[in-house]
C-alpha atoms as a PDB file:
ATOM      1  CA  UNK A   1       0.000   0.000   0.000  1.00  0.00           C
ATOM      2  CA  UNK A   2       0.784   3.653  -0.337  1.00  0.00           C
ATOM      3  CA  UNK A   3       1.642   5.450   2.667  1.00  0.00           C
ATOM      4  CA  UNK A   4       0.636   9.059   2.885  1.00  0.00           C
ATOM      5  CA  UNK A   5      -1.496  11.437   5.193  1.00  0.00           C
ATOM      6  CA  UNK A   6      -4.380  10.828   3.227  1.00  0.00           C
ATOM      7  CA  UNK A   7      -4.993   7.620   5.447  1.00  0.00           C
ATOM      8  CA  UNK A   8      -6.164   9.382   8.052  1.00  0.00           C
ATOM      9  CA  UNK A   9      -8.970  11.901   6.760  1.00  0.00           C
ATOM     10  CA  UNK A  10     -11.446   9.201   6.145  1.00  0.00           C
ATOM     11  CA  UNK A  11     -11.233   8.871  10.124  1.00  0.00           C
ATOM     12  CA  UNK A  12     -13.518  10.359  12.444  1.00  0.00           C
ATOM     13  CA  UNK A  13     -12.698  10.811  16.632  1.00  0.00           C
ATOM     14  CA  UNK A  14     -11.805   7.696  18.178  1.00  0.00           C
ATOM     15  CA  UNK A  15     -12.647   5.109  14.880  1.00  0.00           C
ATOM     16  CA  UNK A  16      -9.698   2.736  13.964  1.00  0.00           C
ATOM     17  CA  UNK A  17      -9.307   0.383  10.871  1.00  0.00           C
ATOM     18  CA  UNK A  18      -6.783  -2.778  10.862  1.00  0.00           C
ATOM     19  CA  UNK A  19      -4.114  -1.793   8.668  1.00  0.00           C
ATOM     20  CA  UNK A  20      -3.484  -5.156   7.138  1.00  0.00           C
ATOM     21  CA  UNK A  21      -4.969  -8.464   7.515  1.00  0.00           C
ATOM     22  CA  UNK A  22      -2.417 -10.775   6.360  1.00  0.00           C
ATOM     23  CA  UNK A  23      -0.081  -8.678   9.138  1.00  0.00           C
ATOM     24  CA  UNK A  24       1.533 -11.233  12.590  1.00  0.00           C
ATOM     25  CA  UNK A  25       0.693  -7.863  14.342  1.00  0.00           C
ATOM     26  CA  UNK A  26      -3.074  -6.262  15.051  1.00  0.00           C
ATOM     27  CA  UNK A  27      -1.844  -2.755  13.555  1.00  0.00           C
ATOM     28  CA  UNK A  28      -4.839  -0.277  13.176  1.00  0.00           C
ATOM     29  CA  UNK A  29      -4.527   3.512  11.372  1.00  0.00           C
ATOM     30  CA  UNK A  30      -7.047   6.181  12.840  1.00  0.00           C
ATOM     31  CA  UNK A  31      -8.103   9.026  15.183  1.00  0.00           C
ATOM     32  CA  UNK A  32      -7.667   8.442  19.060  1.00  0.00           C
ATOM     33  CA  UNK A  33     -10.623  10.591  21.196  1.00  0.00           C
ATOM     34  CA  UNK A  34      -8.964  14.256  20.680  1.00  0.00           C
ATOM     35  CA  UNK A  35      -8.901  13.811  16.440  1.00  0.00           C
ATOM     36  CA  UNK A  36      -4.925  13.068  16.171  1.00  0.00           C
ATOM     37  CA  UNK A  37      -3.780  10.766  13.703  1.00  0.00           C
ATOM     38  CA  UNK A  38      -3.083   7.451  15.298  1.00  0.00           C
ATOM     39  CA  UNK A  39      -1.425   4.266  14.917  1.00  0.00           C
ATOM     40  CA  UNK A  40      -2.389   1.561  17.172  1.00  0.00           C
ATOM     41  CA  UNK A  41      -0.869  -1.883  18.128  1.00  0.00           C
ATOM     42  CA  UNK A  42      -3.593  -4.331  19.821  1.00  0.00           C
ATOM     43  CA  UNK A  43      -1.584  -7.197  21.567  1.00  0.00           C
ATOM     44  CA  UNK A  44      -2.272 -10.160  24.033  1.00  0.00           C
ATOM     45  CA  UNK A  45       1.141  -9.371  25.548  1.00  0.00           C
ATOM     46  CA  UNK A  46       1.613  -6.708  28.593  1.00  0.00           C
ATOM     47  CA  UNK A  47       3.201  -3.709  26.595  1.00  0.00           C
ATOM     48  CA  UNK A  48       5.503  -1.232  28.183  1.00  0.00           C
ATOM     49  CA  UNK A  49       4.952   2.542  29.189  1.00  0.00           C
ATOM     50  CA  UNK A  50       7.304   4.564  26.846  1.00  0.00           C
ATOM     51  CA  UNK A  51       8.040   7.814  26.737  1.00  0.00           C
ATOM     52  CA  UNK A  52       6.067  10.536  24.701  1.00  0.00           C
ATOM     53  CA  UNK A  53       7.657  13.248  22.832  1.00  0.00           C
ATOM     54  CA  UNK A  54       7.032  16.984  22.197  1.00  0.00           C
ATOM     55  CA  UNK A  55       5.173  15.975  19.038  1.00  0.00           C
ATOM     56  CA  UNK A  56       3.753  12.199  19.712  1.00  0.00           C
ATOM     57  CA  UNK A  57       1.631  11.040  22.842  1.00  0.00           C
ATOM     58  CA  UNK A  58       2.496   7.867  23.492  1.00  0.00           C
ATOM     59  CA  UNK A  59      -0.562   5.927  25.202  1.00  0.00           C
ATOM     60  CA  UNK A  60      -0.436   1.968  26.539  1.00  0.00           C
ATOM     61  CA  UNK A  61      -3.672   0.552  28.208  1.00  0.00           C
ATOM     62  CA  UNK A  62      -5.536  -3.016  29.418  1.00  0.00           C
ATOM     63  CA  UNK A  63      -9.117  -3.565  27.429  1.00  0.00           C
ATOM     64  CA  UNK A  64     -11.024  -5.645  30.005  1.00  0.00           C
ATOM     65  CA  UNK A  65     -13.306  -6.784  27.458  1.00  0.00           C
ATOM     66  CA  UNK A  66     -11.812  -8.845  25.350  1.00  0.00           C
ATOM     67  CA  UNK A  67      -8.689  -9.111  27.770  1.00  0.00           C
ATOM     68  CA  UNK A  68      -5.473  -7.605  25.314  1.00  0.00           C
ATOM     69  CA  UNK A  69      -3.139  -4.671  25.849  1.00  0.00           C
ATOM     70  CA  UNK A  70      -3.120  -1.467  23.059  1.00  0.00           C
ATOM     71  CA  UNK A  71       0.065   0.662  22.545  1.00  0.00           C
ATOM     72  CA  UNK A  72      -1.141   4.053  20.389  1.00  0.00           C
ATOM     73  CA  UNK A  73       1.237   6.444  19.035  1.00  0.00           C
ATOM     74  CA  UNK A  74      -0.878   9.772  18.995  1.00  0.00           C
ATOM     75  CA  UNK A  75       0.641  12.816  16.760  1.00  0.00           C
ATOM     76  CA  UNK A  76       0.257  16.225  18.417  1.00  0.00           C
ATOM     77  CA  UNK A  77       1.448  18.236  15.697  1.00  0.00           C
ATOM     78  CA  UNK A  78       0.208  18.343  12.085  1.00  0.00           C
ATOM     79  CA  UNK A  79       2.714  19.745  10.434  1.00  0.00           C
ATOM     80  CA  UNK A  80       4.752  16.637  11.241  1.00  0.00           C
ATOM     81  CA  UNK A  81       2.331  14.405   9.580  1.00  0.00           C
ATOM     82  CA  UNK A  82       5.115  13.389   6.840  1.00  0.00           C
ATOM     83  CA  UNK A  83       7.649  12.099   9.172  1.00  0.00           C
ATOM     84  CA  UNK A  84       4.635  10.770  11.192  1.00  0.00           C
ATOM     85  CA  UNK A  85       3.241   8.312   7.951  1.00  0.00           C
ATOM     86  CA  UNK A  86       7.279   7.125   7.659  1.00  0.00           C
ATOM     87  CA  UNK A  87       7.052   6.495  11.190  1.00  0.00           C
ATOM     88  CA  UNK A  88       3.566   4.368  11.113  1.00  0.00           C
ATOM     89  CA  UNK A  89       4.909   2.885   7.200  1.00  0.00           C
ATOM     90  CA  UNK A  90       8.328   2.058   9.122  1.00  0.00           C
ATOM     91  CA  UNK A  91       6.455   0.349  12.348  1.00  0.00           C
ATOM     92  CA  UNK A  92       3.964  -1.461  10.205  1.00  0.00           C
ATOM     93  CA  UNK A  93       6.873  -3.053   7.505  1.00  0.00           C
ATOM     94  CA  UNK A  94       9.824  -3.414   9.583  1.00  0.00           C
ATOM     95  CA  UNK A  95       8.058  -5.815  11.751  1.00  0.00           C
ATOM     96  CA  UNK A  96       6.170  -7.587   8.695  1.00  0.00           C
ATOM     97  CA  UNK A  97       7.841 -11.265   8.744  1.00  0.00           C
ATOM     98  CA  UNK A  98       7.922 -11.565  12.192  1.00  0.00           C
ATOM     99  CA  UNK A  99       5.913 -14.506  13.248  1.00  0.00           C
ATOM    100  CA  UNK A 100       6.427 -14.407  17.428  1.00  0.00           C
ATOM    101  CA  UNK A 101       4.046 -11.982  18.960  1.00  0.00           C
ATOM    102  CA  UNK A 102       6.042 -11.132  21.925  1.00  0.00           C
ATOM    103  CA  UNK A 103       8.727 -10.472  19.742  1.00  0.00           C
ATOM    104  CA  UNK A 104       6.843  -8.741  17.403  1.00  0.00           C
ATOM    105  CA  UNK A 105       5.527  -5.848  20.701  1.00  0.00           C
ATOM    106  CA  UNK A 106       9.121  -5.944  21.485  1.00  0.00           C
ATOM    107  CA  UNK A 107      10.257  -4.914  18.509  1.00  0.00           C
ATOM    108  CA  UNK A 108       7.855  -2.400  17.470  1.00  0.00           C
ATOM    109  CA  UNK A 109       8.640  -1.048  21.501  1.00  0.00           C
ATOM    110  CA  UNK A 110      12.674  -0.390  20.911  1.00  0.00           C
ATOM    111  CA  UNK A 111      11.782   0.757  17.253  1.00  0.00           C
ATOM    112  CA  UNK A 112      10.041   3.860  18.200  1.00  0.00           C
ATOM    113  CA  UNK A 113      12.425   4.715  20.778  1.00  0.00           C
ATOM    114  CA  UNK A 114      14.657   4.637  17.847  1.00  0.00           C
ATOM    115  CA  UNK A 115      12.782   7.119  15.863  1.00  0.00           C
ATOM    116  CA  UNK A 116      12.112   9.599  18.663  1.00  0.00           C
ATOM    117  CA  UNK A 117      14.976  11.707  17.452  1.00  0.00           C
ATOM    118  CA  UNK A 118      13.491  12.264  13.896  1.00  0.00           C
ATOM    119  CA  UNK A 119      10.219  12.260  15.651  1.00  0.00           C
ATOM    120  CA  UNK A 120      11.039  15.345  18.331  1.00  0.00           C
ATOM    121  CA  UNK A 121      13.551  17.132  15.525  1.00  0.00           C
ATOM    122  CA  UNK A 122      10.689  17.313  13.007  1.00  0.00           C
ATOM    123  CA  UNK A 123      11.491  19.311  10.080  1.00  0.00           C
ATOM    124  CA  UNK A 124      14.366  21.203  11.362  1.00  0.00           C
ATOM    125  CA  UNK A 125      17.252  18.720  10.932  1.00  0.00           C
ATOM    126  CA  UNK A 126      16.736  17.178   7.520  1.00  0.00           C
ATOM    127  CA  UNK A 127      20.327  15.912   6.195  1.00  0.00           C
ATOM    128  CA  UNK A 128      22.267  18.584   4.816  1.00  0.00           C
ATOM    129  CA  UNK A 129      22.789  19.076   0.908  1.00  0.00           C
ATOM    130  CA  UNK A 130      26.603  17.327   1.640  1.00  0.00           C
ATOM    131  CA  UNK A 131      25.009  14.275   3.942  1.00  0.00           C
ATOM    132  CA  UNK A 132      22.000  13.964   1.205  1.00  0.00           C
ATOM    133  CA  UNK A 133      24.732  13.572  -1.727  1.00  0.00           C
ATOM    134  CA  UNK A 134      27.062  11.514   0.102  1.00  0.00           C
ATOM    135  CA  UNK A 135      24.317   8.888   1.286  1.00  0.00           C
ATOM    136  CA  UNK A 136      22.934   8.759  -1.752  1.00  0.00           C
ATOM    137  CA  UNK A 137      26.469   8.106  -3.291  1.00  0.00           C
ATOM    138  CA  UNK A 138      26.801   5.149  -1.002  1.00  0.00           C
ATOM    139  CA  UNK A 139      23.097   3.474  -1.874  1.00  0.00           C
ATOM    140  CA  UNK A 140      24.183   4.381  -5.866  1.00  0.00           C
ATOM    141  CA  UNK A 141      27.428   2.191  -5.682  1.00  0.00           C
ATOM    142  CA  UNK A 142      25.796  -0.804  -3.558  1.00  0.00           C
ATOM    143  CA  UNK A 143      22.949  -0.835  -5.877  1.00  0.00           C
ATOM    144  CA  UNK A 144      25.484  -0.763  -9.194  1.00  0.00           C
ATOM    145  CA  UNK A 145      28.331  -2.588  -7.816  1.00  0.00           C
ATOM    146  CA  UNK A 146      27.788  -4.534  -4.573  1.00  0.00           C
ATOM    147  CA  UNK A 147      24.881  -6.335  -5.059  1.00  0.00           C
ATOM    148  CA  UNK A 148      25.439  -7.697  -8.815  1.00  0.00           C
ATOM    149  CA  UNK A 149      28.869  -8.986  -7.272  1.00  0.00           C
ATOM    150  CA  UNK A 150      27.123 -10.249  -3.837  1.00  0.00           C
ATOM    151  CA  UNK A 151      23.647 -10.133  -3.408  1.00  0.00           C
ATOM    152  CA  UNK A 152      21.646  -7.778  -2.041  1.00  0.00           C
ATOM    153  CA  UNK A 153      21.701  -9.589   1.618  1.00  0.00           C
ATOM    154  CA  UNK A 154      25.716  -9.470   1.780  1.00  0.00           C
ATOM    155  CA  UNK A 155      25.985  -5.751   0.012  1.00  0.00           C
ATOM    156  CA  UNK A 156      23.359  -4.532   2.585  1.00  0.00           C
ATOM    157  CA  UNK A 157      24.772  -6.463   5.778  1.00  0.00           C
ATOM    158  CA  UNK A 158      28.151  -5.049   4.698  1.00  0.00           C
ATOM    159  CA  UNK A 159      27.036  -0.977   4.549  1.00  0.00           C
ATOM    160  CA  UNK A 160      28.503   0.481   7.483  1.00  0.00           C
ATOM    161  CA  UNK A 161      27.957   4.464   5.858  1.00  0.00           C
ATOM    162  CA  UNK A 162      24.816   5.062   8.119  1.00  0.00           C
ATOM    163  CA  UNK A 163      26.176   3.758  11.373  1.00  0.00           C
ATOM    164  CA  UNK A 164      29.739   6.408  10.911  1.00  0.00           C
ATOM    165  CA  UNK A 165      32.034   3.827  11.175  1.00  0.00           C
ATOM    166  CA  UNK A 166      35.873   3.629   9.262  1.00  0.00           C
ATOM    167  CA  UNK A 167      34.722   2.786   6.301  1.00  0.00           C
ATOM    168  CA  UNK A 168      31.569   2.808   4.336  1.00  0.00           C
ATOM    169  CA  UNK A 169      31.529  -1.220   3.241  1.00  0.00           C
ATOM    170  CA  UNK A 170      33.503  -3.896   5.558  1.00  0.00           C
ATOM    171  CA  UNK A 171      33.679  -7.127   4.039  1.00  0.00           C
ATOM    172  CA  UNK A 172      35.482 -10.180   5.854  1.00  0.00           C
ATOM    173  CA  UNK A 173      38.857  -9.544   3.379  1.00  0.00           C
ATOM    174  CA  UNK A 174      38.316  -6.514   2.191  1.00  0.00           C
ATOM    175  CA  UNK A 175      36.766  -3.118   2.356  1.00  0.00           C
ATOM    176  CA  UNK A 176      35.066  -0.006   0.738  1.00  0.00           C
ATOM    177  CA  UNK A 177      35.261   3.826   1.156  1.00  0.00           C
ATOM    178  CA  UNK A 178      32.787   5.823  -1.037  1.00  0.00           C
ATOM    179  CA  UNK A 179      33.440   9.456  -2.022  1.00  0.00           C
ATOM    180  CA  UNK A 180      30.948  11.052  -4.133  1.00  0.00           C
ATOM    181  CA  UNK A 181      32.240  14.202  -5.721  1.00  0.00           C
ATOM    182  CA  UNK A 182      30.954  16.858  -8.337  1.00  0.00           C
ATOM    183  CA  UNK A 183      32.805  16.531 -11.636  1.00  0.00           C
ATOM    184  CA  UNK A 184      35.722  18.183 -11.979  1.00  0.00           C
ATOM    185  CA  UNK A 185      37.067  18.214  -8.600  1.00  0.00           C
ATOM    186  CA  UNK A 186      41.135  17.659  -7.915  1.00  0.00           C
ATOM    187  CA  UNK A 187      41.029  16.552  -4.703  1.00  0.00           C
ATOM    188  CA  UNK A 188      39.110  14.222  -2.017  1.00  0.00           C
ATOM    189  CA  UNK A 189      38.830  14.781   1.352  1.00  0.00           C
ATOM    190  CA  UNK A 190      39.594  12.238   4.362  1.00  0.00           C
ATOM    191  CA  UNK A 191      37.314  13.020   6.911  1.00  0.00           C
ATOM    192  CA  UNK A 192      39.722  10.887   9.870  1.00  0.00           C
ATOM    193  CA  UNK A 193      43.217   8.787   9.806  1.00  0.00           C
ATOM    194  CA  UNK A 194      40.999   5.835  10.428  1.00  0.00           C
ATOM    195  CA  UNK A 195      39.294   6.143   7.145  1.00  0.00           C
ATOM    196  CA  UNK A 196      41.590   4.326   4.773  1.00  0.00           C
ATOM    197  CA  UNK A 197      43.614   3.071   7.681  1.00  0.00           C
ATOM    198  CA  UNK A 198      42.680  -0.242   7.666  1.00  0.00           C
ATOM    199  CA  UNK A 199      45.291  -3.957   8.025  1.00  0.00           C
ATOM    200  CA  UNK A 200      43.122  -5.111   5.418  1.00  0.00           C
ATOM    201  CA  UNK A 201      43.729  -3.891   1.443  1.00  0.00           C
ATOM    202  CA  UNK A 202      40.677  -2.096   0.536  1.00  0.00           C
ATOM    203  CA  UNK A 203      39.024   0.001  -1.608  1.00  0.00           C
ATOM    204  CA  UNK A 204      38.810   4.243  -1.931  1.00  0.00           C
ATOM    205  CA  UNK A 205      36.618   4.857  -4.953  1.00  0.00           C
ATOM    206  CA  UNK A 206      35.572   8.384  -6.456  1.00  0.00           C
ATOM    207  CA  UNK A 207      31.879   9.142  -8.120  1.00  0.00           C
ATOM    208  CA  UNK A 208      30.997  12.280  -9.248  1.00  0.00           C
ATOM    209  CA  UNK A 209      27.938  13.717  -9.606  1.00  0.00           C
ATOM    210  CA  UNK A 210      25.727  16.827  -9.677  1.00  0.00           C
ATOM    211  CA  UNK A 211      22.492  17.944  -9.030  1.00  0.00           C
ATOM    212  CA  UNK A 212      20.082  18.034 -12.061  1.00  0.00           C
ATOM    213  CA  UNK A 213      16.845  19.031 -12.537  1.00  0.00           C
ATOM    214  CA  UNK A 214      13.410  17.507 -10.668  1.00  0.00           C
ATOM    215  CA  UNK A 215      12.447  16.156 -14.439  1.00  0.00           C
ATOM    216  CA  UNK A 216      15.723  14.570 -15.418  1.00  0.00           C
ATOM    217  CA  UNK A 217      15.203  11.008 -16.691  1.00  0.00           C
ATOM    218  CA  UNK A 218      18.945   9.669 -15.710  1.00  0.00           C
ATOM    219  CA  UNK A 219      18.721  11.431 -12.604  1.00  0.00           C
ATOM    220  CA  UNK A 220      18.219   9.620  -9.118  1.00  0.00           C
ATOM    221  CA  UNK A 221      16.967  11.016  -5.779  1.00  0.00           C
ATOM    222  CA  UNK A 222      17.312  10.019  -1.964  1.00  0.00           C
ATOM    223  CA  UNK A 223      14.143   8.191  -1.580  1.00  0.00           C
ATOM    224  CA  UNK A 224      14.089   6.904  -5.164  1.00  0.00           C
ATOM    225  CA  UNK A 225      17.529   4.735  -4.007  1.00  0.00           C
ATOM    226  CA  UNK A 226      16.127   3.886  -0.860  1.00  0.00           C
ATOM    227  CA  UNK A 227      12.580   2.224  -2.487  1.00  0.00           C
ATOM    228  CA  UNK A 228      14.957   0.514  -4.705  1.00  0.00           C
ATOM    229  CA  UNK A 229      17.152  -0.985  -2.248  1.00  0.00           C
ATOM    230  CA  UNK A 230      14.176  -1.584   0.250  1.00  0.00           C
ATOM    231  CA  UNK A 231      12.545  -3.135  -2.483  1.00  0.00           C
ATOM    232  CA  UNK A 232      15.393  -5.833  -3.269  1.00  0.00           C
ATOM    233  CA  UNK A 233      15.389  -6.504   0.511  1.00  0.00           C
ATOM    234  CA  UNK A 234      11.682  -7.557   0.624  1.00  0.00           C
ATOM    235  CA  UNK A 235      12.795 -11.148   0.545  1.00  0.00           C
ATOM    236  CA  UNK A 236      15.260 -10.755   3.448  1.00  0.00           C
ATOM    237  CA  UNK A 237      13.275  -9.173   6.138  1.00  0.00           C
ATOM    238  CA  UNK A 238      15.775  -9.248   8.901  1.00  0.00           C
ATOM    239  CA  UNK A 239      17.940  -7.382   6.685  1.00  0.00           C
ATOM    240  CA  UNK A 240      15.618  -4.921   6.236  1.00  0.00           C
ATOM    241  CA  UNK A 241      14.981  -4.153   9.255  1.00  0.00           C
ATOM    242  CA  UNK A 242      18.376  -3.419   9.854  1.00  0.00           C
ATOM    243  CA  UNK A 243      19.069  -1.548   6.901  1.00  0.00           C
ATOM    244  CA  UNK A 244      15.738   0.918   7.697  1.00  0.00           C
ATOM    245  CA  UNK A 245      16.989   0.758  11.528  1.00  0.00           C
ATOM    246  CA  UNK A 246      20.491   2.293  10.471  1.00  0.00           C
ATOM    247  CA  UNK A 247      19.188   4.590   8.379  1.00  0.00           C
ATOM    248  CA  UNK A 248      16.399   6.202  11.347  1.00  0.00           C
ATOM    249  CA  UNK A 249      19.599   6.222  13.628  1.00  0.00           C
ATOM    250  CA  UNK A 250      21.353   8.522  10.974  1.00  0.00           C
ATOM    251  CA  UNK A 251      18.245  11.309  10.759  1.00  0.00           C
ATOM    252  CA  UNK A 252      17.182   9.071   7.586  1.00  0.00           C
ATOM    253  CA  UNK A 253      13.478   9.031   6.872  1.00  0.00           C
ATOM    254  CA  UNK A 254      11.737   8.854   3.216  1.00  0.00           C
ATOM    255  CA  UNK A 255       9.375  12.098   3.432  1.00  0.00           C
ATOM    256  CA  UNK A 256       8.925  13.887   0.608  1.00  0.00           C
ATOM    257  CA  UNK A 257      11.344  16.945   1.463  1.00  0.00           C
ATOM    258  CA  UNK A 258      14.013  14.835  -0.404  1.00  0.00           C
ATOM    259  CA  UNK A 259      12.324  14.125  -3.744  1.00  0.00           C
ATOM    260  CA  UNK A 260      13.355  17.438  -4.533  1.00  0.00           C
ATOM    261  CA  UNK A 261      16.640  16.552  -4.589  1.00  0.00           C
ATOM    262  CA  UNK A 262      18.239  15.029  -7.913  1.00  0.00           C
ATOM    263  CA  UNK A 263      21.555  13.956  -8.957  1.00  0.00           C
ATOM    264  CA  UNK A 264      23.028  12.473 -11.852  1.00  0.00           C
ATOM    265  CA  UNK A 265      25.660  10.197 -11.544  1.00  0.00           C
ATOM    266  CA  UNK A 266      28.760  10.126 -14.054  1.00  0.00           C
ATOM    267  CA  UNK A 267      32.143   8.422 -13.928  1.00  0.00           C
ATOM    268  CA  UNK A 268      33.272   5.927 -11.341  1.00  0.00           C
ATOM    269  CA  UNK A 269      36.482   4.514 -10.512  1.00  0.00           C
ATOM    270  CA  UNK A 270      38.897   3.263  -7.513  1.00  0.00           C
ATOM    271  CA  UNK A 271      42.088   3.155  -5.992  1.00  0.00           C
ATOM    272  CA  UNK A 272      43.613  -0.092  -4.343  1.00  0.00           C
ATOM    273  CA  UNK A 273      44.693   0.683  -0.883  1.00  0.00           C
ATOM    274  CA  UNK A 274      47.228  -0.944   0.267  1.00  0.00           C
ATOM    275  CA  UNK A 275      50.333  -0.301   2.961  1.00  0.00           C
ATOM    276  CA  UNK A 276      51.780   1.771   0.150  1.00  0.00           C
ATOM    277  CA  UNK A 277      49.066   3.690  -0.924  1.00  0.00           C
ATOM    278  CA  UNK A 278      49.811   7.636   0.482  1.00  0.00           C
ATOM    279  CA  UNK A 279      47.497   7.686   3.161  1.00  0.00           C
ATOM    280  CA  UNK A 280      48.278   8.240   6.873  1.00  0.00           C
ATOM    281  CA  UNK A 281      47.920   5.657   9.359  1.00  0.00           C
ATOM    282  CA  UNK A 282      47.466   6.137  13.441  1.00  0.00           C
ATOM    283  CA  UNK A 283      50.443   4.795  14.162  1.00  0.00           C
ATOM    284  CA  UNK A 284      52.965   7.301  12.099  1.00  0.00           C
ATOM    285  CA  UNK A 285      51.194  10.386  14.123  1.00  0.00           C
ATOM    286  CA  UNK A 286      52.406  11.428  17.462  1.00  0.00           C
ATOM    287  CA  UNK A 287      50.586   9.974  20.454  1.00  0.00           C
ATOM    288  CA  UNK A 288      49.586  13.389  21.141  1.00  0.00           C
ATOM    289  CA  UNK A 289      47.891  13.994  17.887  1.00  0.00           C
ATOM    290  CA  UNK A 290      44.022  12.699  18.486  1.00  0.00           C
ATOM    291  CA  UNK A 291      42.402  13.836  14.954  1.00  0.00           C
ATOM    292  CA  UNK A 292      43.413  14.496  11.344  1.00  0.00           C
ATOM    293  CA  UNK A 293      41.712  15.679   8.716  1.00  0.00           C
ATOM    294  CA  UNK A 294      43.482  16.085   5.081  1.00  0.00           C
ATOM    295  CA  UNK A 295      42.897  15.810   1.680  1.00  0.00           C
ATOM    296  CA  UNK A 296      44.376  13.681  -1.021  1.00  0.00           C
ATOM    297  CA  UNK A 297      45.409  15.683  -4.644  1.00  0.00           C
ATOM    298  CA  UNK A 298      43.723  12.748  -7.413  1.00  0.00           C
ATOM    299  CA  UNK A 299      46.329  13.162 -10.166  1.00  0.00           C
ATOM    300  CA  UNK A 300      48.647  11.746  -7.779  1.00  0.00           C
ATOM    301  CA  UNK A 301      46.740   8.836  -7.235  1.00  0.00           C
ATOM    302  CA  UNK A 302      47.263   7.130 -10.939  1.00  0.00           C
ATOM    303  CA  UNK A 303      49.854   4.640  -9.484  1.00  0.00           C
ATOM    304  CA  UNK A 304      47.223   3.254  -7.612  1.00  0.00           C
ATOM    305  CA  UNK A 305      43.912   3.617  -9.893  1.00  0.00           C
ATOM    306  CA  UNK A 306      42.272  -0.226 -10.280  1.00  0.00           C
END
């Protein structure tokens, strides 16, 4: 189904309809009593008091009459309804697949104390332009490279981008860094000696790319990656959830503020680094040095191009 705010205006006060039949979990979109757009979890299992935020009411309660426990994530503010349908679209999906209903509560439980960031930020800390570009750089190469070589399971279990670690893509021998940069550009900057300082030989490689217009046909935005990738992942639920997990704990969500966002996406290519590629490593710098940033000139790099 398609997920927007148009779910809830058939809804009057305090009226609820399942979400999905086929669905482990008894999900239901509507209004609670004051006219907010709610999404409500009806369980046999004892659910747990969490806390609201500034723009969700969080409610939990014990239905004598037929004897089961409702969880219902109330939005305060309208103007958040966009992150608020990613929210209920992320809740409802994420935990599709998962057959246990205790674990099913649980999970749906430590997911939206995972979103409550995005959910109390709103629309004041969308990704910046360089975050948006450099994100979408990394879902680009898994989608073109990764996951013809891999599968989409390894590529996606392998994407370490969202979570800030080293490097973007650790694989058991080897290991990727992604730089996405707009054409023409001389140099590329490492954001940390860790980046590319790694025992095992690995992988820097360059994109570049530019914004284009809303109406391109080559061009690519944000979300449009993301639907492909979660997509490809429908099979491998798991997976999913992890990859849509990472991406919340990041300030990821698919609203619609970045499908106005499109880039095009030109050359590729990478440089195999090794113990002689010209990088520095932690253990060169003085023990009193705790952070480096620098940059690396790419015409100097040839040696080393793959």
């Amino acid at each position: 189904m398609k997920y927007t705010g148009d779910i809830f205006k058939k809804f009057n006060n305090d009226k609820y309809s399942r979400v999905d039949a086929l669905h482990k979990l008894n999900f239901f979109y509507g209004r609670d009593e004051k006219g907010n757009a709610s999404l409500l979890l009806q369980t046999s299992c004892k659910v747990e008091v969490l806390p609201s935020t500034n723009c969700i009411v969080v409610e939990a309660g014990w239905r004598k009459k037929d004897k089961t426990w409702t969880i219902s994530f109330n939005l305060k503010q309208a103007d958040l309804m966009n992150i608020f349908v990613c929210f209920c679209e992320d809740m409802v999906e994420s935990s599709r697949g998962i057959d246990d209903e205790r674990i099913g509560v649980q999970f749906v439980e430590n997911r939206y104390l995972e979103w409550r960031h995005l959910l109390s930020a709103g629309q004041s800390d969308y990704l910046s332009m360089a975050a948006i570009k450099g994100l979408l750089g990394e879902m680009k190469f898994c989608l073109d490279v990764l996951i013809p070589a891999c599968g989409v399971k390894n590529a996606v279990l392998s994407w370490q981008g969202p979570l800030k670690k080293d490097q973007d893509f650790v694989f058991e021998d080897t290991w990727y860094e992604i730089k996405t940069l707009s054409p023409g550009s001389i140099d590329v900057a490492i954001s940390s000696v860790e980046q590319l300082d790694n025992p095992a030989e690995g992988h820097l490689v360059i994109q570049t790319a530019e914004r284009t217009t809303i109406t391109s046909s080559v061009g690519i935005t944000l979300n449009g990656a993301f639907e492909k990738l979660d997509n490809l992942l429908k099979e491998y639920p798991q997976t999913r959830r992890i990859m849509r997990g990472n991406l919340i704990s990041m300030g990821y969500a698919s609203v619609p503020y970045y499908d106005q966002f499109k880039f095009v996406f030109y050359e590729r290519w990478s440089y195999r680094v090794g113990r002689d590629f010209p990088a520095l490593r932690r253990k060169q710098l003085p023990e009193a040095v705790s952070e480096v940033k620098y940059r690396l000139m790419l015409a100097q790099l040839n040696d080393f191009k793959e």
